[in-house]
Every structure is written in structure tokens, then in C-alpha cells.
C-alpha atoms as a PDB file:
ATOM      1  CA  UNK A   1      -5.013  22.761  19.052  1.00  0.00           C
ATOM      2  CA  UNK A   2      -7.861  20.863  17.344  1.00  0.00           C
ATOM      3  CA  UNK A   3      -9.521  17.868  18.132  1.00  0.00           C
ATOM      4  CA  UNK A   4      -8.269  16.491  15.202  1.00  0.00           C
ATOM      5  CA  UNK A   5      -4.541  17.178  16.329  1.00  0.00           C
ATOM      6  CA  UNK A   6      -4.697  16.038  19.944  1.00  0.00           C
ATOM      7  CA  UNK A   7      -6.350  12.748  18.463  1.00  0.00           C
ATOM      8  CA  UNK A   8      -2.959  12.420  16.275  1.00  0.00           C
ATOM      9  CA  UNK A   9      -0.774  13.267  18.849  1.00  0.00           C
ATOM     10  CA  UNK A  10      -2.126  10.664  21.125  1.00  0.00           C
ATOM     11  CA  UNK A  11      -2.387   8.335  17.606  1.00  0.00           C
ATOM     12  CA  UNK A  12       1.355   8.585  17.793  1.00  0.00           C
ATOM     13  CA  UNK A  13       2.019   7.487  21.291  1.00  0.00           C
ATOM     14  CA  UNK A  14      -0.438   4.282  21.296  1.00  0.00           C
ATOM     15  CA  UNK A  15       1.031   3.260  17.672  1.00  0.00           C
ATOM     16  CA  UNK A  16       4.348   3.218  19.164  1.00  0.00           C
ATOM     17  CA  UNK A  17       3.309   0.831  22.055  1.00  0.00           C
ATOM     18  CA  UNK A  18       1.081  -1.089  19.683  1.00  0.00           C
ATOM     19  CA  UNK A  19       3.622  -1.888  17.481  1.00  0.00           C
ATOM     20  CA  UNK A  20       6.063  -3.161  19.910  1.00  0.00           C
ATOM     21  CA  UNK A  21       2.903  -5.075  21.322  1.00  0.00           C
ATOM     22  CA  UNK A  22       2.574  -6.718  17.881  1.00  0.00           C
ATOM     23  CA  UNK A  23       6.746  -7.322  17.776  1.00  0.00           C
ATOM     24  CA  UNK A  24       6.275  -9.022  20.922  1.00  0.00           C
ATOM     25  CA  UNK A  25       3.319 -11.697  19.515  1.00  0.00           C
ATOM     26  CA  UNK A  26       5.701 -12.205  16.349  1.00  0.00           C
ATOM     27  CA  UNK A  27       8.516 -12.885  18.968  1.00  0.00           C
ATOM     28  CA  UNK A  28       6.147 -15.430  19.820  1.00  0.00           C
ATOM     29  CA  UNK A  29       6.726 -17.156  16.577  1.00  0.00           C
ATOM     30  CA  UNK A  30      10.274 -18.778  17.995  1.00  0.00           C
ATOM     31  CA  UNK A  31       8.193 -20.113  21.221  1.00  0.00           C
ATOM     32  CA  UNK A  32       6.016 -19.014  23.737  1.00  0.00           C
ATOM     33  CA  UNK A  33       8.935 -19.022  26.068  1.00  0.00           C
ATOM     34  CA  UNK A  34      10.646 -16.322  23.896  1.00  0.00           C
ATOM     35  CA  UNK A  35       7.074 -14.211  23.682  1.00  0.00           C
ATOM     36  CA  UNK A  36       7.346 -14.134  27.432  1.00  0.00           C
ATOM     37  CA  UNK A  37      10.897 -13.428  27.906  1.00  0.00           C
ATOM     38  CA  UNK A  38      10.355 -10.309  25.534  1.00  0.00           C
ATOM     39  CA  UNK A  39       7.452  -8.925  27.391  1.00  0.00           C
ATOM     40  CA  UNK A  40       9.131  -9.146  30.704  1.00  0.00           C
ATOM     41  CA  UNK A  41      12.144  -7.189  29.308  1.00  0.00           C
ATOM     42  CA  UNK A  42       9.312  -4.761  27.730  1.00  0.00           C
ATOM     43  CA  UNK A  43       7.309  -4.118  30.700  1.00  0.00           C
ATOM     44  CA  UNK A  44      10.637  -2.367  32.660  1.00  0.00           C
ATOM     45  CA  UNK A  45       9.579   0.451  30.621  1.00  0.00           C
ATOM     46  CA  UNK A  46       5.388   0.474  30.088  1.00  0.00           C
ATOM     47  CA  UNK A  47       4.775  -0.682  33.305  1.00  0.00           C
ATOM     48  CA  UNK A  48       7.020   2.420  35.005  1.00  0.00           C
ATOM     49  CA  UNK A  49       3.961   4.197  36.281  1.00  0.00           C
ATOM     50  CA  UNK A  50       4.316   7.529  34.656  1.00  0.00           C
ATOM     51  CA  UNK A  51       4.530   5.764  31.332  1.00  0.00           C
ATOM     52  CA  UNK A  52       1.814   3.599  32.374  1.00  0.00           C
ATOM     53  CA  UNK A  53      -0.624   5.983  33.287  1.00  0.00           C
ATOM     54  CA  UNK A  54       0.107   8.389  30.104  1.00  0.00           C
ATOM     55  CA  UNK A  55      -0.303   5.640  28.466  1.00  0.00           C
ATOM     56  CA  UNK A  56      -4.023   4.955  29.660  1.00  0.00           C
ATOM     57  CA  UNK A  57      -4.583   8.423  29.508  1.00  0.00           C
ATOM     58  CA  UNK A  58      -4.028   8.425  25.426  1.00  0.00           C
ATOM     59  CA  UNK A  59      -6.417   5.364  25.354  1.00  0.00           C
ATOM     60  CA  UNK A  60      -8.784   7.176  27.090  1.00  0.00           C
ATOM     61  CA  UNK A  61      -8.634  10.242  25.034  1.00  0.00           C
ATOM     62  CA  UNK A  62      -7.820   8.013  21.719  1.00  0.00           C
ATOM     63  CA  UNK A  63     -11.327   6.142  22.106  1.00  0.00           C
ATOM     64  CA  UNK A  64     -13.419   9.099  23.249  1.00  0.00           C
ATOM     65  CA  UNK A  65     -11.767  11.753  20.272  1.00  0.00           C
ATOM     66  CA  UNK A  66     -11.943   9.188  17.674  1.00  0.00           C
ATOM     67  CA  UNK A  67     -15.671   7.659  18.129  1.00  0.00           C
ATOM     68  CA  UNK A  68     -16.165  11.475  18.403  1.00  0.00           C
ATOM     69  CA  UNK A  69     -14.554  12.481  14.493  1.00  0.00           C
ATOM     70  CA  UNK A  70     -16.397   9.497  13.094  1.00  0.00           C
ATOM     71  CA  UNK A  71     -19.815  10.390  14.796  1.00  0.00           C
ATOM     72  CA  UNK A  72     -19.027  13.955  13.943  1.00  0.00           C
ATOM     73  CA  UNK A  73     -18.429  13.353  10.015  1.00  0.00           C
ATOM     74  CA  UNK A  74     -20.678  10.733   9.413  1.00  0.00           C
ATOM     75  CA  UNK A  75     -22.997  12.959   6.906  1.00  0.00           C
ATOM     76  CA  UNK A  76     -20.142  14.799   5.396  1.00  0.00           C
ATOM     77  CA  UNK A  77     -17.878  11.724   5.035  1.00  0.00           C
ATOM     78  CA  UNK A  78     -17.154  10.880   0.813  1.00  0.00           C
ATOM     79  CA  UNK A  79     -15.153   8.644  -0.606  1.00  0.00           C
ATOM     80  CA  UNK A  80     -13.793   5.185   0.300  1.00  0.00           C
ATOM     81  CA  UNK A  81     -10.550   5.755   2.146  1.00  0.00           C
ATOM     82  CA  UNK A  82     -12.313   8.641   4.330  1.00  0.00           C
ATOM     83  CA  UNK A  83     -14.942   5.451   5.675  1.00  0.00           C
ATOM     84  CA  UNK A  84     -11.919   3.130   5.752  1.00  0.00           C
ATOM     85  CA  UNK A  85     -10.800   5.572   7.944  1.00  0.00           C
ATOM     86  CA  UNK A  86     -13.100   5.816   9.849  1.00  0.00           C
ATOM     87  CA  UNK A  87     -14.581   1.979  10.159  1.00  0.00           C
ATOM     88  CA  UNK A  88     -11.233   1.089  10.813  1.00  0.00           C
ATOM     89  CA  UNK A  89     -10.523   3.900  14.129  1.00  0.00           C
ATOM     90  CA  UNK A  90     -14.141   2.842  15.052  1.00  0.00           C
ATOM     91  CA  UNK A  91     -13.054  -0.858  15.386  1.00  0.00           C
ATOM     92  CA  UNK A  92      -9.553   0.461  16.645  1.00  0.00           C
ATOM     93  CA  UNK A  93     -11.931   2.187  20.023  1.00  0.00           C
ATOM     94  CA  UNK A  94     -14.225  -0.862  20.413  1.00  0.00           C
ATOM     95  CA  UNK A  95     -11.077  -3.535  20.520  1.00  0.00           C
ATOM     96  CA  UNK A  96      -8.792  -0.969  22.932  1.00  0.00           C
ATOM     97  CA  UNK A  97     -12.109  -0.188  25.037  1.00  0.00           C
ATOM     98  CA  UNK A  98     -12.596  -4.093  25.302  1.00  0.00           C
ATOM     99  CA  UNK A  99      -8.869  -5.472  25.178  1.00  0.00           C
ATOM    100  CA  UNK A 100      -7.574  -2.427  27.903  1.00  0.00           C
ATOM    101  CA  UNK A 101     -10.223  -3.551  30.416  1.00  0.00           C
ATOM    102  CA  UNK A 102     -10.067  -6.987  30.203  1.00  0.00           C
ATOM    103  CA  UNK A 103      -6.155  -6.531  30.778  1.00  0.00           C
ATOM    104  CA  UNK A 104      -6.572  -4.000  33.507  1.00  0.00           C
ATOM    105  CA  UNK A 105      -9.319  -6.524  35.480  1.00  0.00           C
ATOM    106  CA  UNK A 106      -6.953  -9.119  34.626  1.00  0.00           C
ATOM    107  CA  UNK A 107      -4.195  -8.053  36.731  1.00  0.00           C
ATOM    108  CA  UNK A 108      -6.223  -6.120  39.477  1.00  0.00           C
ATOM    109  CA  UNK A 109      -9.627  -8.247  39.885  1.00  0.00           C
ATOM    110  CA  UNK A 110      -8.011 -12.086  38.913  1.00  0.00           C
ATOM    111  CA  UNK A 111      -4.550 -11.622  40.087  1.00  0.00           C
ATOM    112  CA  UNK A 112      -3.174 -12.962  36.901  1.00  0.00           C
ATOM    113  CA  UNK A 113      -0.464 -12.618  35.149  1.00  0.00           C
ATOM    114  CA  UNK A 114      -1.702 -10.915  31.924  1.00  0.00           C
ATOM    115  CA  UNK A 115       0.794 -12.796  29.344  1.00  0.00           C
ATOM    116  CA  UNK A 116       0.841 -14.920  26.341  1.00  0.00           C
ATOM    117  CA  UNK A 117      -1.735 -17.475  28.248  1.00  0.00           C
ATOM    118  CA  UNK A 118      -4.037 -14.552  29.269  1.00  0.00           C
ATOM    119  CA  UNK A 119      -4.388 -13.913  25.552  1.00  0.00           C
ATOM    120  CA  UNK A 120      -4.452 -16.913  24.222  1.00  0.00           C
ATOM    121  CA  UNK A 121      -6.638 -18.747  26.740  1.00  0.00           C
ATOM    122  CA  UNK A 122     -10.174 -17.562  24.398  1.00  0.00           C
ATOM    123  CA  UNK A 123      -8.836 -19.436  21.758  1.00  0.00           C
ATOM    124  CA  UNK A 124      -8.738 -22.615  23.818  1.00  0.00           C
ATOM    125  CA  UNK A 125     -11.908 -22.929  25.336  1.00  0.00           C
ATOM    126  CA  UNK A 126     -15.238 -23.176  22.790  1.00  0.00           C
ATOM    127  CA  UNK A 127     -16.905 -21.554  21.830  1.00  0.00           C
ATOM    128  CA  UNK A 128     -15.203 -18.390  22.357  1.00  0.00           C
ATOM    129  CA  UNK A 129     -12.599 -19.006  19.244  1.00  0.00           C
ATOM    130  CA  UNK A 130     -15.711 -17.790  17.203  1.00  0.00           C
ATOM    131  CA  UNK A 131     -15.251 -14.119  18.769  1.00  0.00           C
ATOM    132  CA  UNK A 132     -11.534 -14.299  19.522  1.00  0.00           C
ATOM    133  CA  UNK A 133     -10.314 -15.109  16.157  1.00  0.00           C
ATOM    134  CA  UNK A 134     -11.985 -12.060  14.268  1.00  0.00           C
ATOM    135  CA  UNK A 135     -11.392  -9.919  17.411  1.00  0.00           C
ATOM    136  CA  UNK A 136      -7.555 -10.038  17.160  1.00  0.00           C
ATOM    137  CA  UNK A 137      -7.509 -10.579  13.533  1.00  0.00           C
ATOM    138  CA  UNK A 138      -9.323  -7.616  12.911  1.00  0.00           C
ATOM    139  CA  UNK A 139      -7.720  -5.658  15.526  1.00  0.00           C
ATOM    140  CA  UNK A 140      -3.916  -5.809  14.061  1.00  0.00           C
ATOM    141  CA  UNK A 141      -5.555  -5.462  10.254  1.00  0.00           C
ATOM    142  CA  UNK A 142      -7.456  -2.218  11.238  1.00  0.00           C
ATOM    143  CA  UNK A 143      -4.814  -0.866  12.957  1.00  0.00           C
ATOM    144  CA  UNK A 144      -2.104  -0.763  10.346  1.00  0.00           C
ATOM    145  CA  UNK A 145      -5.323   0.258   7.759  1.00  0.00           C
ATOM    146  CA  UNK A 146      -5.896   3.268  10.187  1.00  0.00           C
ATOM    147  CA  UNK A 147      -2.093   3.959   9.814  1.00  0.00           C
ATOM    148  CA  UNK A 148      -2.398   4.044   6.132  1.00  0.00           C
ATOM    149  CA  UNK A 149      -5.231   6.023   5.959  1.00  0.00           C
ATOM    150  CA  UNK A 150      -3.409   8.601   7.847  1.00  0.00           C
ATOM    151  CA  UNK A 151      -0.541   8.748   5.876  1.00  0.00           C
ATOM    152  CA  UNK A 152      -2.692   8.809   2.884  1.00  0.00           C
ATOM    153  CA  UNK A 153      -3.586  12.381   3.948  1.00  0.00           C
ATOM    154  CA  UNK A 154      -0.154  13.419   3.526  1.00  0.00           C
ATOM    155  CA  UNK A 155       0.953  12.153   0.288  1.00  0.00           C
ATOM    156  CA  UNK A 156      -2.003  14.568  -1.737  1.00  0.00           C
ATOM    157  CA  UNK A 157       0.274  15.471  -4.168  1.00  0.00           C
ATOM    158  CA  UNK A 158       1.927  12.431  -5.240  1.00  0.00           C
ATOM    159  CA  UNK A 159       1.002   9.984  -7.872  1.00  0.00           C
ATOM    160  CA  UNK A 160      -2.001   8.080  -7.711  1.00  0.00           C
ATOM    161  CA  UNK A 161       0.241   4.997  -6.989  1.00  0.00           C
ATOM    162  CA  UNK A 162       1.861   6.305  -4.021  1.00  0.00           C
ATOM    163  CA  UNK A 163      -1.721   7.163  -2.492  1.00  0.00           C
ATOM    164  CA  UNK A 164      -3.023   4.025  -3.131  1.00  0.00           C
ATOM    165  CA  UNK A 165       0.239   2.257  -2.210  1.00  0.00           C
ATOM    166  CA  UNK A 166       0.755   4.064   1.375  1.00  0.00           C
ATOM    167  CA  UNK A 167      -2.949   2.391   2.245  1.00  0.00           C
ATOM    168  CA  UNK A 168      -2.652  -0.959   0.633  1.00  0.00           C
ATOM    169  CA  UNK A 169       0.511  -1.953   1.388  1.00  0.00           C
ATOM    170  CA  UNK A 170       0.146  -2.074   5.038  1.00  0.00           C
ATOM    171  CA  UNK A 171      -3.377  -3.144   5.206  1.00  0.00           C
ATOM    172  CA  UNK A 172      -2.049  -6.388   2.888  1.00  0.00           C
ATOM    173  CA  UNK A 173       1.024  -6.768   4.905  1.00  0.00           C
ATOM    174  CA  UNK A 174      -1.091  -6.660   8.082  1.00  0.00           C
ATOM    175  CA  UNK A 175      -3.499  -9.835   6.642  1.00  0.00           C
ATOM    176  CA  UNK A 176      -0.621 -11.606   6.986  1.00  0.00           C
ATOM    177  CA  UNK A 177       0.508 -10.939  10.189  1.00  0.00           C
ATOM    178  CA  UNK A 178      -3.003 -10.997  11.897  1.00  0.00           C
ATOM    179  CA  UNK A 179      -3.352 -14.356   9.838  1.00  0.00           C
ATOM    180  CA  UNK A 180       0.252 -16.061  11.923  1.00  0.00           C
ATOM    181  CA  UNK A 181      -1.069 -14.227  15.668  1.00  0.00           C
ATOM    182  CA  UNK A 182      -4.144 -15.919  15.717  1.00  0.00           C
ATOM    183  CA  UNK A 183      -2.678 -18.868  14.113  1.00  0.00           C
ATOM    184  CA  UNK A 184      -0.272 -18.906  17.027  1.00  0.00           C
ATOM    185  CA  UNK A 185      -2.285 -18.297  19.636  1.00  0.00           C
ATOM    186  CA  UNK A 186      -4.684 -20.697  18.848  1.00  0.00           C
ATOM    187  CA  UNK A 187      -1.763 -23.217  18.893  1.00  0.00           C
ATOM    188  CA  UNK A 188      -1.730 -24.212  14.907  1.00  0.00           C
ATOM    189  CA  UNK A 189       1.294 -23.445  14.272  1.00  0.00           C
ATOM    190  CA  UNK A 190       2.948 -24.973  17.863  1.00  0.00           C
ATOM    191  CA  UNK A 191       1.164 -26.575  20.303  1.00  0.00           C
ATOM    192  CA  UNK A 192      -0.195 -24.056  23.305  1.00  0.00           C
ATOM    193  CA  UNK A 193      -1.066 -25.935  26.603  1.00  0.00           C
ATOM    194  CA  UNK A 194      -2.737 -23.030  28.394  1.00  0.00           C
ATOM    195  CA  UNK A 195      -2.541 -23.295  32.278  1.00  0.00           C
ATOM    196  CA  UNK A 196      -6.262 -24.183  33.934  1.00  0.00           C
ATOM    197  CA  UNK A 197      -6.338 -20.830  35.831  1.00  0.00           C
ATOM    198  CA  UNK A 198      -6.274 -18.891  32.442  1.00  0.00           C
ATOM    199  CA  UNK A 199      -8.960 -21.511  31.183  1.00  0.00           C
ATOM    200  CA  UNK A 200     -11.013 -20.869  34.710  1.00  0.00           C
ATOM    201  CA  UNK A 201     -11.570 -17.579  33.775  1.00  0.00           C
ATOM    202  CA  UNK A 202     -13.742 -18.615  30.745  1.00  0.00           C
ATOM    203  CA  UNK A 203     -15.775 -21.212  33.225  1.00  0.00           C
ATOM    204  CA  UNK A 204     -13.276 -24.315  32.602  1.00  0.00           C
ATOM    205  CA  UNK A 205     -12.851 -26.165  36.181  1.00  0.00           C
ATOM    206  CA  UNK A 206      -9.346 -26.014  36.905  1.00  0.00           C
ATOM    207  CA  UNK A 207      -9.543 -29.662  38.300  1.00  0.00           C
END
């Protein structure tokens, strides 16, 4: 198998886990209560330890294989969905690299609880809103772009609409659901009192 195909295969199993992850912030959307409720029903299955640790294993091989194809076509790369392609699974590596390990020391370093507050705390205390609200908006826009790239690939001999549609349509669709996460978390569209041991962890006394 080809580097190319182990990245997809992995692809497939983070997609599936990201898009439940991104269910579970729209569940958010009836209350934070309800965002937490769903995520403790979720984790009976991606916190089993076998899942967990293929899971981590796919991030792992996701971020090294894919900085890897975009470092290894850079010269060769034409065209603007191949570099949407690839900007997009670069961004994908940096935010799982960055959102995986903050989790991870989360629950192992800070003894936290790594839910809806542990997210949303960064929007809460300034100035870190200036690198949380692109960081998550861009994260749930480049990953459904990356999705349509891929399925771009295998639509070749379709109409010129199709093409173009399987990559637009989710990249639009995913504006507007990065648009109401960060809204939520940031407590526009409800307010979000964030407990003073999430804020603590971004130097806020938790007197």
C-alpha cells in the first residue's frame, strides 16, 4: 500500500470521529448542558482504550503522512483545488497536532475535565479570542474543504458542475457551521459562565 492510501485509510477513521465531534458542538446549540450530556454518552465508546489508542495512532500517522504529501508535491503541485488540498490538510495537521495535545495535557497534566468549558475557556479570557476564534473557525472549514477535495478526485468524469459542486458545497456549508461554534463558544449566542479553574489555566486567579 502507498503512502497515499494509508493516509486515506486513516483520513477515514479521524473524519468519522471528527464529525461526531462537530455533532456534539452543534448539540451544543440547545444548551451547554445538552453538549455535555452528549459527550458523556459519546465517550463510552472513544474513550474504550483500544478505540482510544487507534485513534491517536491515526492522528499520529494522519499529521506525519499528510505534512509529508504536501512537502513532497510542493514543486509538482498545479491547479487550485490540488493547493486547496493541500493548505487545507496542512492546517488540518497543525490544529490536530495543537488541539490533541492540549486535550491529552488537559486530562493527564491539569486533571480537568476536557469538556465544553475546556474548549471554550480561550474565548473567555483576552486576549486569547484573537487566536481561538480563527483556530476553530478555520479548523471545522478546512476540514470539510479537505473532504471535498478528496471527493473531487473521484468524480473526474462527471460534469464540471458536479466537480465544482462536491468542493464548494461543503466548504460553504462548513462557513456556516464554524461561524455558530465559535459563536457559541464564545457565549454570543447564550451566555457561557466558564468555571475559574478552566479560566486558571490561561493565568485568570481563580479567586
Amino acid at each position: 500500500m502507498t503512502l497515499r492510501t494509508l493516509h486515506r485509510s486513516s483520513a477515514i477513521v479521524i473524519a468519522v470521529f471528527a464529525l461526531f465531534h462537530i455533532t456534539n458542538h452543534l448539540a451544543g446549540l440547545v444548551g451547554v448542558a445538552t453538549h455535555i450530556a452528549f459527550m458523556e454518552a459519546a465517550r463510552v465508546v472513544y474513550r474504550n482504550l483500544v478505540v482510544e489508542i487507534v485513534l491517536l495512532l491515526c492522528v499520529a500517522f494522519q499529521v506525519g503522512s499528510g505534512l509529508t504529501l504536501v512537502l513532497r508535491g510542493w514543486r509538482q503541485r498545479r491547479g487550485f483545488v490540488p493547493w486547496l488540498q493541500a493548505l487545507s490538510g496542512a492546517y488540518l495537521s497543525f490544529f490536530l497536532l495543537v488541539h490533541v495535545s492540549a486535550v491529552l495535557s488537559g486530562r493527564v497534566l491539569l486533571n480537568l475535565d476536557t469538556n465544553f468549558y475546556f474548549a471554550a475557556a480561550g474565548f473567555h479570557v483576552p486576549p486569547y479570542p484573537y487566536f481561538f476564534v480563527p483556530y476553530y473557525f478555520l479548523a471545522v472549514v478546512a476540514l470539510f474543504t479537505h473532504l471535498g477535495c478528496a471527493a473531487y478526485w473521484q468524480v473526474q468524469d462527471r460534469s464540471r458542475w458536479v466537480r465544482v459542486s462536491v468542493v464548494a458545497v461543503p466548504a460553504g456549508v462548513s462557513i456556516v457551521l464554524a461561524l455558530r461554534i465559535v459563536l457559541l463558544m464564545a457565549g454570543k449566542l447564550a451566555p457561557v459562565d466558564v468555571p475559574a479553574k478552566y479560566r486558571a489555566t490561561y493565568g485568570v486567579s481563580m479567586q
